[in-house]
N, C-alpha and C. Protein backbone atom coordinates (compact mmCIF):
# COMPACT_ATOMS: atom_id res chain seq x y z
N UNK A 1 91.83 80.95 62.93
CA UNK A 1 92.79 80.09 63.60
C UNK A 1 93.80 80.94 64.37
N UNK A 2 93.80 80.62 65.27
CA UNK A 2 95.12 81.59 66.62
C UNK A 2 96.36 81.14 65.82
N UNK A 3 97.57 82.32 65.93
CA UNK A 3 98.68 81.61 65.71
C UNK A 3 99.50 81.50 66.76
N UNK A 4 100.09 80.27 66.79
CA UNK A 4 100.95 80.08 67.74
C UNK A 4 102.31 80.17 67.50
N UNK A 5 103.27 80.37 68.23
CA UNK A 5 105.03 79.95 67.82
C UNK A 5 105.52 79.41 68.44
N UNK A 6 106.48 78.41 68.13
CA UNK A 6 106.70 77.50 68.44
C UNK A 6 108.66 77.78 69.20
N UNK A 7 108.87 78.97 68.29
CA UNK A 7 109.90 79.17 68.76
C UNK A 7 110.35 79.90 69.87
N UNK A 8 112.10 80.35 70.83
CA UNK A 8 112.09 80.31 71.76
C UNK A 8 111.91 81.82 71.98
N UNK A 9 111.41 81.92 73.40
CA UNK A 9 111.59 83.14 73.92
C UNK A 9 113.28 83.47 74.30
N UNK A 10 113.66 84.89 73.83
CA UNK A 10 115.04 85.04 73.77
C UNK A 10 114.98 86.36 74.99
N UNK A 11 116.10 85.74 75.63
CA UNK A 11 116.12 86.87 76.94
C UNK A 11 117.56 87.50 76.68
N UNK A 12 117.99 88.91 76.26
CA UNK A 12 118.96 89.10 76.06
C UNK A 12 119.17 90.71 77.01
N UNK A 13 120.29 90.36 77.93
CA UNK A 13 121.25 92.23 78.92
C UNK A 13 121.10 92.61 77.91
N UNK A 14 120.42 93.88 78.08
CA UNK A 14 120.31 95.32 77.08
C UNK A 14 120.48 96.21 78.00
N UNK A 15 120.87 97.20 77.74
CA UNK A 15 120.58 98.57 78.93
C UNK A 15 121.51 99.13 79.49
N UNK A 16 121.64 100.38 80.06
CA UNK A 16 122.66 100.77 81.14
C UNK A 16 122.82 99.67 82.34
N UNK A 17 121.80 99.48 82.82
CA UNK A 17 121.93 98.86 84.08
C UNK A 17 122.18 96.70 83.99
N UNK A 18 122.57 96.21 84.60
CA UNK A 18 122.57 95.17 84.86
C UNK A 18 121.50 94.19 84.86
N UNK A 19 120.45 94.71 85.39
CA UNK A 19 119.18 94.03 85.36
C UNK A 19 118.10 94.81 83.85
N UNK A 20 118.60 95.12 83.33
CA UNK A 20 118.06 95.60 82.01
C UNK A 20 118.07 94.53 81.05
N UNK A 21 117.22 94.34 80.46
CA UNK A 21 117.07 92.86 79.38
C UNK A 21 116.05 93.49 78.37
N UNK A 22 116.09 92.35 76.97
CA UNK A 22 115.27 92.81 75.95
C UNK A 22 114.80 91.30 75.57
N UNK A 23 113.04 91.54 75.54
CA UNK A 23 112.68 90.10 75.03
C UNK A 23 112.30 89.89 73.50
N UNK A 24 112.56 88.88 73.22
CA UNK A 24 111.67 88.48 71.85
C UNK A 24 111.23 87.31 72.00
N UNK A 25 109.81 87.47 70.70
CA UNK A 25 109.16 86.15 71.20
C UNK A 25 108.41 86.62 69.47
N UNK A 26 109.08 85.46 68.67
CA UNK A 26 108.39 85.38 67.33
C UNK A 26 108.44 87.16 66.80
N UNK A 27 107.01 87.73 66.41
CA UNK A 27 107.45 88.91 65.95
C UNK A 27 107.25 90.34 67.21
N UNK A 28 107.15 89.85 68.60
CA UNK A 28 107.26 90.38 69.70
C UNK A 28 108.46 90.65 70.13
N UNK A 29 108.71 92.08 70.23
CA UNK A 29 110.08 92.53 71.29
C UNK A 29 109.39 93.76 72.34
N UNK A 30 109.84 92.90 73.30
CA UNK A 30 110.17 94.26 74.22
C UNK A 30 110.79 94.30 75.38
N UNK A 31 110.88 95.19 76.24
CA UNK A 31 111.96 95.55 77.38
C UNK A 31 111.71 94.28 78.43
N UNK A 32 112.40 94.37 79.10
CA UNK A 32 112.08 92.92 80.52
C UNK A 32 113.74 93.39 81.43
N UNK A 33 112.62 92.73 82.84
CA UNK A 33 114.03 93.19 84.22
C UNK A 33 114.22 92.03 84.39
N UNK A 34 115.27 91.84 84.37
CA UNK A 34 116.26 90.79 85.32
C UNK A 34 116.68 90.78 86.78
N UNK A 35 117.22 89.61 86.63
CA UNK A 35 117.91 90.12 88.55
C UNK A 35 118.86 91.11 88.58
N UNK A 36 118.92 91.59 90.18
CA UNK A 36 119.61 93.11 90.53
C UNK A 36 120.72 93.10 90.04
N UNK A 37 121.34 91.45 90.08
CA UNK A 37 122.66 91.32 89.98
C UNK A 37 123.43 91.00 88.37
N UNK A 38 122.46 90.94 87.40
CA UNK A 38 122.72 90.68 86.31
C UNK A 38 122.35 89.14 85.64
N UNK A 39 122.63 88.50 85.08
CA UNK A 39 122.93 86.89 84.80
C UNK A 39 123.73 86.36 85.14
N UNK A 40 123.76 84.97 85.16
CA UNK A 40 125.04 84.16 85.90
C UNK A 40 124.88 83.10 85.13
N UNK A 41 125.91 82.16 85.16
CA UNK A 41 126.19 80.45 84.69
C UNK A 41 126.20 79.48 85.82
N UNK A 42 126.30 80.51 86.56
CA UNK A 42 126.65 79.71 88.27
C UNK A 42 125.60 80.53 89.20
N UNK A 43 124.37 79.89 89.07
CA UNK A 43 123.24 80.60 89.74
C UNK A 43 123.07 79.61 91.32
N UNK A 44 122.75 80.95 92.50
CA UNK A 44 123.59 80.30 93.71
C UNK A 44 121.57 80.96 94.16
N UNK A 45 121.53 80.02 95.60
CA UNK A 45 120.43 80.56 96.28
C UNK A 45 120.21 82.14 96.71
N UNK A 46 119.12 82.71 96.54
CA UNK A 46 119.79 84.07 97.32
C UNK A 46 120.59 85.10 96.32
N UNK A 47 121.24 85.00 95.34
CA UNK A 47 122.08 85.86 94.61
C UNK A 47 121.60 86.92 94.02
N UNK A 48 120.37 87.39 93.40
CA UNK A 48 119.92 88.00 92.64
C UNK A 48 120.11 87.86 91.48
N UNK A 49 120.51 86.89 91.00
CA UNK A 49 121.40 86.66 89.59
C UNK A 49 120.00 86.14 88.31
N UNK A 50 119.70 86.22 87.03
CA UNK A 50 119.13 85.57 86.38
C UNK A 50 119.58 84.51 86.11
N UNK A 51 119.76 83.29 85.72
CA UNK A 51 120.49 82.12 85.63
C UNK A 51 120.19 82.38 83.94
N UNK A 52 121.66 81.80 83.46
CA UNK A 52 122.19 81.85 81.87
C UNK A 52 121.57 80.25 81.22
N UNK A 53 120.83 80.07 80.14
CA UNK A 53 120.28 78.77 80.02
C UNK A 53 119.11 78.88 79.12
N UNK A 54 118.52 77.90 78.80
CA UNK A 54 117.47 77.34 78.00
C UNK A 54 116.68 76.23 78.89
N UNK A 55 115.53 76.51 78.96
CA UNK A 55 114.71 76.04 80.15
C UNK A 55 112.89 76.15 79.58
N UNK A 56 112.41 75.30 79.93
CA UNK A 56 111.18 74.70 79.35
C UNK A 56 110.39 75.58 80.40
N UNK A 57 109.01 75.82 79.31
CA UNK A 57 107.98 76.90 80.33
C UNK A 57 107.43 75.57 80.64
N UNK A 58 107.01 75.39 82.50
CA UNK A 58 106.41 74.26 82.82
C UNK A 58 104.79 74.66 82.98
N UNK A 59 104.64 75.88 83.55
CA UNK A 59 103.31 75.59 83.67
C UNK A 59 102.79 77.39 83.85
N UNK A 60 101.31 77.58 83.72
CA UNK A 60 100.95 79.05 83.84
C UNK A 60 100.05 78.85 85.26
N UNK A 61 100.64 80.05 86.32
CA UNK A 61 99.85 80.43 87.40
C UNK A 61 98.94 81.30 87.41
N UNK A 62 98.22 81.58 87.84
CA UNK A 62 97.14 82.55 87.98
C UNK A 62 96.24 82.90 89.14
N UNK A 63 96.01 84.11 89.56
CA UNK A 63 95.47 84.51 91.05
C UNK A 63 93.69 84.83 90.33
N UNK A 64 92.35 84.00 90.50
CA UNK A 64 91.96 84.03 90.07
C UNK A 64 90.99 85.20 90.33
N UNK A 65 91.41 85.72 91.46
CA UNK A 65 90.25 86.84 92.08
C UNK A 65 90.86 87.78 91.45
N UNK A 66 91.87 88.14 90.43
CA UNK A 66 92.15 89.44 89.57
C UNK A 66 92.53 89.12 88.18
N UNK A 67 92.48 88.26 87.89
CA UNK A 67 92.55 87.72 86.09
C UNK A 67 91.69 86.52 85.63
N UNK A 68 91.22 86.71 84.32
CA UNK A 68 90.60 85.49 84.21
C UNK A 68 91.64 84.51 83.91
N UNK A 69 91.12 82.91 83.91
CA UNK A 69 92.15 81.70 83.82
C UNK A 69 92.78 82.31 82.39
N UNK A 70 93.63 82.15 82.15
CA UNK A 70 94.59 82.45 80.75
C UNK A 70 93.98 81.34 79.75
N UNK A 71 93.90 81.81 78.26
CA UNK A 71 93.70 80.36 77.14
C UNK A 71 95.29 79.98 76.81
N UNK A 72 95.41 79.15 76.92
CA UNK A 72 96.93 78.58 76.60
C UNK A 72 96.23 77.40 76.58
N UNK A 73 97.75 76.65 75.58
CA UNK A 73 97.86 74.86 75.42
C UNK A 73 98.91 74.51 76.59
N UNK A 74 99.59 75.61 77.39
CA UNK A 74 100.28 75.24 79.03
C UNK A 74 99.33 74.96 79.38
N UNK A 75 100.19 73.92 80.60
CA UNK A 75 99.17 73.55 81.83
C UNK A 75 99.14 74.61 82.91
N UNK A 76 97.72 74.90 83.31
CA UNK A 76 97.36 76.22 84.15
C UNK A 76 97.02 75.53 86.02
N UNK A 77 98.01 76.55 86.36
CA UNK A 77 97.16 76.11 88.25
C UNK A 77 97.35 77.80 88.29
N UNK A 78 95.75 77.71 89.36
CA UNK A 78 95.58 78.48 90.22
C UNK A 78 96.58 78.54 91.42
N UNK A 79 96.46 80.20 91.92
CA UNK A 79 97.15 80.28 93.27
C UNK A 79 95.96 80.84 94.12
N UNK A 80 96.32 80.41 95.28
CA UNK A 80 95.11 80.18 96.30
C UNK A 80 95.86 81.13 97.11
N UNK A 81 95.32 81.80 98.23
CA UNK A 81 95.64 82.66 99.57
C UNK A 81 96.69 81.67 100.17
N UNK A 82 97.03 80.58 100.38
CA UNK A 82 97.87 79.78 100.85
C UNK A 82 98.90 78.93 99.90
N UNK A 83 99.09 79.41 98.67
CA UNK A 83 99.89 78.95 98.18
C UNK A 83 101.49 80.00 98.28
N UNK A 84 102.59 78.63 97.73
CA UNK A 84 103.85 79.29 98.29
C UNK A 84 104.77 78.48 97.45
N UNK A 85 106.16 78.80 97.61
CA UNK A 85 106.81 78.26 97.22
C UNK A 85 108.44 78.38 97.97
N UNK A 86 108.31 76.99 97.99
CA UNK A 86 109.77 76.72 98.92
C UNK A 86 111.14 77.15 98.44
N UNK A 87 111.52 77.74 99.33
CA UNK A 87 113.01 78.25 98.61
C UNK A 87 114.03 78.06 99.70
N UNK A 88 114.03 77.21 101.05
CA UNK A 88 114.66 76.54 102.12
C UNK A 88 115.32 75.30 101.25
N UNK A 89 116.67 75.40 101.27
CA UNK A 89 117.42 74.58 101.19
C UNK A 89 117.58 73.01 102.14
N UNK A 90 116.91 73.27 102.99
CA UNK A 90 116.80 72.36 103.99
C UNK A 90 115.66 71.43 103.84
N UNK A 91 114.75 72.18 103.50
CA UNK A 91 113.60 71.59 103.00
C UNK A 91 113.32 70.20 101.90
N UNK A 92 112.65 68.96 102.08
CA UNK A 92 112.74 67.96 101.40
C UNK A 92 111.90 68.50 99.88
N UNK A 93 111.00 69.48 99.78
CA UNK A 93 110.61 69.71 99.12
C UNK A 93 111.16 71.18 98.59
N UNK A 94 112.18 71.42 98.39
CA UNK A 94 113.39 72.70 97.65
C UNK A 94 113.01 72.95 96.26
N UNK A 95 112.40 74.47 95.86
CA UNK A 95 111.89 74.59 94.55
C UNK A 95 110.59 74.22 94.62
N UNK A 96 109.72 73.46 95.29
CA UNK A 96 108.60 73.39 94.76
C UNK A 96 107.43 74.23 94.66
N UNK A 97 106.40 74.08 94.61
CA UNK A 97 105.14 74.21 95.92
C UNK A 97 104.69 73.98 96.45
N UNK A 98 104.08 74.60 97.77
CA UNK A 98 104.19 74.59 98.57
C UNK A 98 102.79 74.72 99.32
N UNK A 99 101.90 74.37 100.15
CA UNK A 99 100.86 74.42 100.86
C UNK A 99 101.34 75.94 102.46
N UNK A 100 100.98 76.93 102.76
CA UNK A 100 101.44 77.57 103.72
C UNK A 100 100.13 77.97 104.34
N UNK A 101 100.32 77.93 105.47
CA UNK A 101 101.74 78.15 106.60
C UNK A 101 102.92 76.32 106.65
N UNK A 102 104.31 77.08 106.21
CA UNK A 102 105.03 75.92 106.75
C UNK A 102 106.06 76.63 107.48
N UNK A 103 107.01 75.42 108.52
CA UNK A 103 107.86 75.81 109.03
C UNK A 103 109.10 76.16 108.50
N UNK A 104 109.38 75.89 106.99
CA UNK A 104 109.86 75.98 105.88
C UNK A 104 110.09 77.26 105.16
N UNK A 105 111.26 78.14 104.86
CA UNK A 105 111.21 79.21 104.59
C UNK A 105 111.05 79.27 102.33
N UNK A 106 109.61 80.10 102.81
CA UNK A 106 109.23 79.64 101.05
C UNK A 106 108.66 81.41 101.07
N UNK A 107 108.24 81.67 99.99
CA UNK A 107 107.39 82.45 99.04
C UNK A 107 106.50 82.68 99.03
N UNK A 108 105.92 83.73 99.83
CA UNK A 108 104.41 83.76 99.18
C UNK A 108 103.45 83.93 97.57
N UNK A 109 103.22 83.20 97.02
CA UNK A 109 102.58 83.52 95.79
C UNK A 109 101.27 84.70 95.60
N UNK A 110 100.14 84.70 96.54
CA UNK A 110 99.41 85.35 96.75
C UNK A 110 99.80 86.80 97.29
N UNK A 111 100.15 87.63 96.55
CA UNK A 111 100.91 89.00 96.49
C UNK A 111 99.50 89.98 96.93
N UNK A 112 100.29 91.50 97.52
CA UNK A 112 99.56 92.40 97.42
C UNK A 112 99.73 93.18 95.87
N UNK A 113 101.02 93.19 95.66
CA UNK A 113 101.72 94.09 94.72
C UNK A 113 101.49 93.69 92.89
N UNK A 114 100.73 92.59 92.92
CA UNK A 114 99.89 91.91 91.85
C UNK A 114 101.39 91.69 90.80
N UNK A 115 102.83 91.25 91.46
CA UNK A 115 103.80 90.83 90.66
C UNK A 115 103.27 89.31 90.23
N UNK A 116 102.69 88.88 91.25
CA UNK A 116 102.40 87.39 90.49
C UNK A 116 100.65 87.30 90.09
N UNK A 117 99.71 88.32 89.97
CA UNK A 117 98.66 87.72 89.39
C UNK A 117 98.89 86.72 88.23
N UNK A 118 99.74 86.60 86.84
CA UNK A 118 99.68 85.56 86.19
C UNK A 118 101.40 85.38 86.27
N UNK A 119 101.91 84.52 86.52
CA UNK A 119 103.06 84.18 85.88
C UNK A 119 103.17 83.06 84.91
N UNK A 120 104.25 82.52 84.92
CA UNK A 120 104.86 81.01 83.88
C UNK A 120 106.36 80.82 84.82
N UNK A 121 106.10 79.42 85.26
CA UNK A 121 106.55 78.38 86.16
C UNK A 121 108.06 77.98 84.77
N UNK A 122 109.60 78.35 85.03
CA UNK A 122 110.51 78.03 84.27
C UNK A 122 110.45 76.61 84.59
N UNK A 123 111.12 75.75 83.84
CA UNK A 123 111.77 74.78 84.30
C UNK A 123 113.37 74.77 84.59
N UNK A 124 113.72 75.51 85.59
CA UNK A 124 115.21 75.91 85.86
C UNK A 124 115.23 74.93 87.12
N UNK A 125 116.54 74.34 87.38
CA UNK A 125 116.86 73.74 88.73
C UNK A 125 115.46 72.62 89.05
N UNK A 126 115.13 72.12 88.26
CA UNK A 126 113.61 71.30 88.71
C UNK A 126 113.94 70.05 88.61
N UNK A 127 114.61 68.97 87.82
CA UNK A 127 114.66 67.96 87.29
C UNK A 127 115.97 66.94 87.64
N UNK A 128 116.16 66.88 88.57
CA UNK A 128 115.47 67.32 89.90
C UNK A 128 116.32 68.60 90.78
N UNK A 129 115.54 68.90 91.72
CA UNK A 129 116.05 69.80 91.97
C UNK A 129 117.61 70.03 92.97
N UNK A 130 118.58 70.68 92.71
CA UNK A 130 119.82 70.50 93.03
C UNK A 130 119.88 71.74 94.23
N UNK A 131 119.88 71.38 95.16
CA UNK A 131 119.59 72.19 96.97
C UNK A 131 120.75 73.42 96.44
N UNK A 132 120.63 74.72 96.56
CA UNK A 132 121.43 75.81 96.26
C UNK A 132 121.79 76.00 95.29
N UNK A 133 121.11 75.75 94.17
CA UNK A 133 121.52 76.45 92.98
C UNK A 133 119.52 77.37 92.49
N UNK A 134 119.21 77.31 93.51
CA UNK A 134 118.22 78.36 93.08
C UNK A 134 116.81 78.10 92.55
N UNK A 135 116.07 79.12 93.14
CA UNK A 135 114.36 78.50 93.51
C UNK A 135 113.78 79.63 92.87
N UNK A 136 112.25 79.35 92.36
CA UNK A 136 111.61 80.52 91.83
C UNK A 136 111.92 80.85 90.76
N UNK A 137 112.21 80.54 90.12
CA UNK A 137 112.60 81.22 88.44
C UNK A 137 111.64 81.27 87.94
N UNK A 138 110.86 82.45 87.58
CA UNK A 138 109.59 82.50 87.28
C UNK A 138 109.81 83.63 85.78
N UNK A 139 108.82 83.47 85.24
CA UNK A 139 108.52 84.88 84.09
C UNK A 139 107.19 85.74 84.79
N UNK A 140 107.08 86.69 84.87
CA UNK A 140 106.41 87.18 85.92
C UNK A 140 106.32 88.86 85.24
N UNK A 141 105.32 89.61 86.42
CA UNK A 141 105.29 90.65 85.74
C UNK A 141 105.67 91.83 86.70
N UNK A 142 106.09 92.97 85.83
CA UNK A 142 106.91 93.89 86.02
C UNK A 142 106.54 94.94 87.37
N UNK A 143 107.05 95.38 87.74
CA UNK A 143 106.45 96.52 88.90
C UNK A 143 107.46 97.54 88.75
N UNK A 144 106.92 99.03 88.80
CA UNK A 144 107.46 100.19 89.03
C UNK A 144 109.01 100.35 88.02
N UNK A 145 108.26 100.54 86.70
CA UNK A 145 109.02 100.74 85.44
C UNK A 145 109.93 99.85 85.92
N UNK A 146 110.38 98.29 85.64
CA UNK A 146 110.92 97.35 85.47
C UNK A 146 111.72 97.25 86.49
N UNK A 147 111.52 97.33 87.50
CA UNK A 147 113.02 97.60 88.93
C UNK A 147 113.44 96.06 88.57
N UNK A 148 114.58 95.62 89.28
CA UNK A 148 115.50 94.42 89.16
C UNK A 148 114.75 93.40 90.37
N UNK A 149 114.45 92.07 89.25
CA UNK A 149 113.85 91.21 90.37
C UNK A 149 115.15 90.54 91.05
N UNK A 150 115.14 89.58 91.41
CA UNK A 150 115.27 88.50 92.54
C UNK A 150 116.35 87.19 91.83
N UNK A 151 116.04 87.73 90.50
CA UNK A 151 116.36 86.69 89.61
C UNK A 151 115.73 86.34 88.16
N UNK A 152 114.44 86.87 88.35
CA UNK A 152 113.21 86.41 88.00
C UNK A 152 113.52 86.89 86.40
N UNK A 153 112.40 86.78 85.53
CA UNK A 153 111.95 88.24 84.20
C UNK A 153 110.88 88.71 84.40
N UNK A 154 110.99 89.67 84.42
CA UNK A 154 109.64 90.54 84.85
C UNK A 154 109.10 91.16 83.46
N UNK A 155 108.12 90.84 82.94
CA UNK A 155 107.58 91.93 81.60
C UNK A 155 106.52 92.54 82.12
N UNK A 156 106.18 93.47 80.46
CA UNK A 156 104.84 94.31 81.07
C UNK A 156 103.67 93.30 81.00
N UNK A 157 102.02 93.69 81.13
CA UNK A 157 100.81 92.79 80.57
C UNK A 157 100.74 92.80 79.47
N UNK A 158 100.88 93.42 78.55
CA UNK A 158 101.16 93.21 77.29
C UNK A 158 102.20 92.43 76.32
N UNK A 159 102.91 92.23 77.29
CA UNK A 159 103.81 91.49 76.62
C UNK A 159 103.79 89.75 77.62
N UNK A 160 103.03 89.97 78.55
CA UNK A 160 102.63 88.51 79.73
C UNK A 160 101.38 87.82 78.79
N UNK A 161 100.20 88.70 78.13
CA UNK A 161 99.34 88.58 77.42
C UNK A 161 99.65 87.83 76.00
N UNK A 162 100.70 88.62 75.34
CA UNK A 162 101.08 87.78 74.38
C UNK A 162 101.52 86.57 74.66
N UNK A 163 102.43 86.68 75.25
CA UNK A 163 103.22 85.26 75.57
C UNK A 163 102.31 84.39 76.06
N UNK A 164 100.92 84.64 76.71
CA UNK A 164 100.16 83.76 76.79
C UNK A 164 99.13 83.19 75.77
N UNK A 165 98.70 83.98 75.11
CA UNK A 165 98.21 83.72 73.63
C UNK A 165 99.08 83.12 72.56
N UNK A 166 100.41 82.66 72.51
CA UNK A 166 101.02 82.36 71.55
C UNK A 166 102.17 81.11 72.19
N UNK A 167 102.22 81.33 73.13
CA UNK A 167 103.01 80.18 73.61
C UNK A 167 102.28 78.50 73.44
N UNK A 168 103.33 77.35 73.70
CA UNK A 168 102.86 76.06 73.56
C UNK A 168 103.44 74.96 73.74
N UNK A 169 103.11 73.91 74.34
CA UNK A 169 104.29 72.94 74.74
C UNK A 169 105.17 73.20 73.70
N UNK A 170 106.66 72.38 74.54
CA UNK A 170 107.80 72.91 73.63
C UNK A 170 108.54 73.96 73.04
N UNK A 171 107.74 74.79 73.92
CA UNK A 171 108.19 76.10 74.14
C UNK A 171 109.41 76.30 75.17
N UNK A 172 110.35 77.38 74.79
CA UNK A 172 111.43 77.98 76.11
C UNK A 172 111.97 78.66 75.89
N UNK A 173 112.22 79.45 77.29
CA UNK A 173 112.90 80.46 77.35
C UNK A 173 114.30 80.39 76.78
N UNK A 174 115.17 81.27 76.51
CA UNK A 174 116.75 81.11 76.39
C UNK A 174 117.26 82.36 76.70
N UNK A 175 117.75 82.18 78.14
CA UNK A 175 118.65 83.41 78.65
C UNK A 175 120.12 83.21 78.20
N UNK A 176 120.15 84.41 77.28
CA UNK A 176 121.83 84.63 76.81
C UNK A 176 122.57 85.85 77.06
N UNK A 177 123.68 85.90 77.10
CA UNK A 177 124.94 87.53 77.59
C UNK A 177 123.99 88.18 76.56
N UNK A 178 125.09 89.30 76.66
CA UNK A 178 124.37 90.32 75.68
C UNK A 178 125.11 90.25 74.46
């Protein structure tokens, strides 16, 4: 029988730097990058900031021409060469995804740099979504010994791997100070 946990993933500033974080997840710890700019309570479009909060994993992505589909009890979508995600404030569809080419300034999902072969879709700013307080909040994976995302958490595959083997509805993240 797989075990699963039910409890939350804990995102906690560790480190010299600002975008330095430490994860746990049941009897899993390890390092994770944050945004350039640190965490915030007041997460703005554009900031670099991680947003401070407790937020539901909505769904697992996956680029299928370099990973197989993930086993999880999340709901899984593929990303296609034309998938994207909107991060235009202007846009009727702000936060979502996205079909591209649009005239709409969004995201490419389909990376060279394989940051998004698998991620997990937060539920931050979604419900519904509130125009400038911030798009993309993703759990995602790490590039070039943990540099500072965008906002994002970046882990290693080993620790993207676990969290995909053990995660389950009712699962979430919880970004807290240090």
């Amino acid at each position: 029988m797989k075990l699963r946990f039910m409890s939350d993933i804990i995102i906690t500033p560790r480190g010299s730097h600002k975008h330095s974080g430490h994860l746990t997840f049941g009897p899993h710890h390890s390092r994770c990058a944050l945004g350039r700019g640190g965490v915030t309570r007041t997460k703005q479009e554009g900031d670099e900031k991680t947003p401070l909060g407790h937020f539901p994993l909505r769904r697992i992505w996956y680029r299928p021409d370099r990973v197989m589909r993930p086993h999880s009890h999340l709901p899984i979508a593929e990303i296609a060469p034309k998938s994207g995600w909107c991060d235009d404030m202007t846009a009727p569809f702000y936060n979502r995804p996205i079909i591209r080419p649009t005239r709409f300034r969004h995201e490419a999902l389909w990376r060279h740099d394989r940051l998004y072969d698998v991620f997990i879709e937060l539920g931050y700013n979604d419900a519904p979504p509130e125009k400038g307080r911030g798009s993309a909040i993703f759990l995602h994976l790490e590039k070039n010994n943990f540099n500072p995302t965008l906002g994002c958490i970046a882990v290693s595959h080993n620790t993207m791997s676990f969290i995909l083997r053990h995660a389950a509805p009712g699962c979430f993240v919880h970004i807290q100070r240090g």
